[in-house]
Protein backbone atom coordinates (compact mmCIF):
# COMPACT_ATOMS: atom_id res chain seq x y z
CA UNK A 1 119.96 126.79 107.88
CA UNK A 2 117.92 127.83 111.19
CA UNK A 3 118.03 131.08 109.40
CA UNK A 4 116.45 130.10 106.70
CA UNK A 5 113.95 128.18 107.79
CA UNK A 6 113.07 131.24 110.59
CA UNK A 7 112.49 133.66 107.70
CA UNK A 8 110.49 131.27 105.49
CA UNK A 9 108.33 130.46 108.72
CA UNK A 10 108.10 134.79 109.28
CA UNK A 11 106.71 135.18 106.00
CA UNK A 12 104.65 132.50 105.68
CA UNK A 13 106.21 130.51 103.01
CA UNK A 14 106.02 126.59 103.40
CA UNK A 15 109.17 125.09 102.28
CA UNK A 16 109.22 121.50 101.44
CA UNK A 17 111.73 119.87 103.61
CA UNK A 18 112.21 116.55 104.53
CA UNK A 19 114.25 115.97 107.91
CA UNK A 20 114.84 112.86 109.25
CA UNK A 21 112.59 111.73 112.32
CA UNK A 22 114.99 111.93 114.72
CA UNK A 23 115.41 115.57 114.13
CA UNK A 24 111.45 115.78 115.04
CA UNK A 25 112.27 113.86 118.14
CA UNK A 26 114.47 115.68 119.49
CA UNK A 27 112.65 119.06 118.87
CA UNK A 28 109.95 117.42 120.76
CA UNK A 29 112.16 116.16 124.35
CA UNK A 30 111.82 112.29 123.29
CA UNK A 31 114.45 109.97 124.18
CA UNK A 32 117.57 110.06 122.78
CA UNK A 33 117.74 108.41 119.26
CA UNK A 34 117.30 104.95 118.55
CA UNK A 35 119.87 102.91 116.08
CA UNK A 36 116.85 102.30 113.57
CA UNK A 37 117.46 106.84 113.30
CA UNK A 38 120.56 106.24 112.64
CA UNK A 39 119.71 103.58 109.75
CA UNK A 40 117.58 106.59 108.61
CA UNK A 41 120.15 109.19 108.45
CA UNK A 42 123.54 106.97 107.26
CA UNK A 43 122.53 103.28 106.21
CA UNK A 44 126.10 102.82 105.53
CA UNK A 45 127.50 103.70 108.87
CA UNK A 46 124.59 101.93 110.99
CA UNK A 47 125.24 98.81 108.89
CA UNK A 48 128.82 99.01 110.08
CA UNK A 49 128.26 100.15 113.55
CA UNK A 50 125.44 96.51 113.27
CA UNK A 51 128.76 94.64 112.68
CA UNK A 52 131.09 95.76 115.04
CA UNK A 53 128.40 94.99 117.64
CA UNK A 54 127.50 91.53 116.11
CA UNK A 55 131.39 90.73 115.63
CA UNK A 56 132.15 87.98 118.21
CA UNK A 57 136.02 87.06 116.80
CA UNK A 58 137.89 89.17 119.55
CA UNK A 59 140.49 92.16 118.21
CA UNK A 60 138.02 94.18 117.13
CA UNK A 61 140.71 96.96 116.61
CA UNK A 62 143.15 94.90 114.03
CA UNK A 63 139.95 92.97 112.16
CA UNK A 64 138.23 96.51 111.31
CA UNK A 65 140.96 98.85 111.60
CA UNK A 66 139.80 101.07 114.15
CA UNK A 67 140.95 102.19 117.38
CA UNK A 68 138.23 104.39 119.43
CA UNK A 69 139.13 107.57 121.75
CA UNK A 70 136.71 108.87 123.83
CA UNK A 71 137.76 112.79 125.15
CA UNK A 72 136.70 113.83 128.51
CA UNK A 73 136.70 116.75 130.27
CA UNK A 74 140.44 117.37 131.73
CA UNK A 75 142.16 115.16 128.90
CA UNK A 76 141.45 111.98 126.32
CA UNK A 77 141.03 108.43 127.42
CA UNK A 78 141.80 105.59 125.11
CA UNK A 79 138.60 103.33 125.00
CA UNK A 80 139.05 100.10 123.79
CA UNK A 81 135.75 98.31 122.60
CA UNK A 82 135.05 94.61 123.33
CA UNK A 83 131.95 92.82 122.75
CA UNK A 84 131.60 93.15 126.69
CA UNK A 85 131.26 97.20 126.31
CA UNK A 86 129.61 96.98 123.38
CA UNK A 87 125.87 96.88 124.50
């Protein structure tokens, strides 16, 4: 793709592309994206992402079937997510 676009820019040619703004904002050095990007990109994930966070039941793992592992350097570590880690 960076291909691409390189040559088109070379030659001149405008392309019509649409990326989504947090592509721009990260080609500029502005903060790190926001969740309303992320609504942008995949409505479907951020709207589930929205109610994991807003889920206040407890068991997050057996009510949406999803366990979370987060890999470090030197090995994995399980990370279970509460409504305590959550923010």
């Amino acid at each position: 793709m960076g291909l691409l676009l390189g040559l088109a820019a070379y030659n001149g040619v405008l392309l019509d592309l649409h990326f989504p703004e947090a592509l721009y904002k990260g080609l500029l050095g502005w903060p790190a994206a926001s969740a309303q990007d992320l609504r942008e990109i995949d409505p479907a994930l951020a709207k589930g992402l929205q109610q994991l966070l807003d889920y206040t039941g407890g068991d997050e793992e057996a009510v949406f079937c999803r366990s979370f592992e987060v890999r470090a350097r030197g090995g994995r570590h399980a990370l279970r997510s509460t409504t305590k880690n959550a923010a």
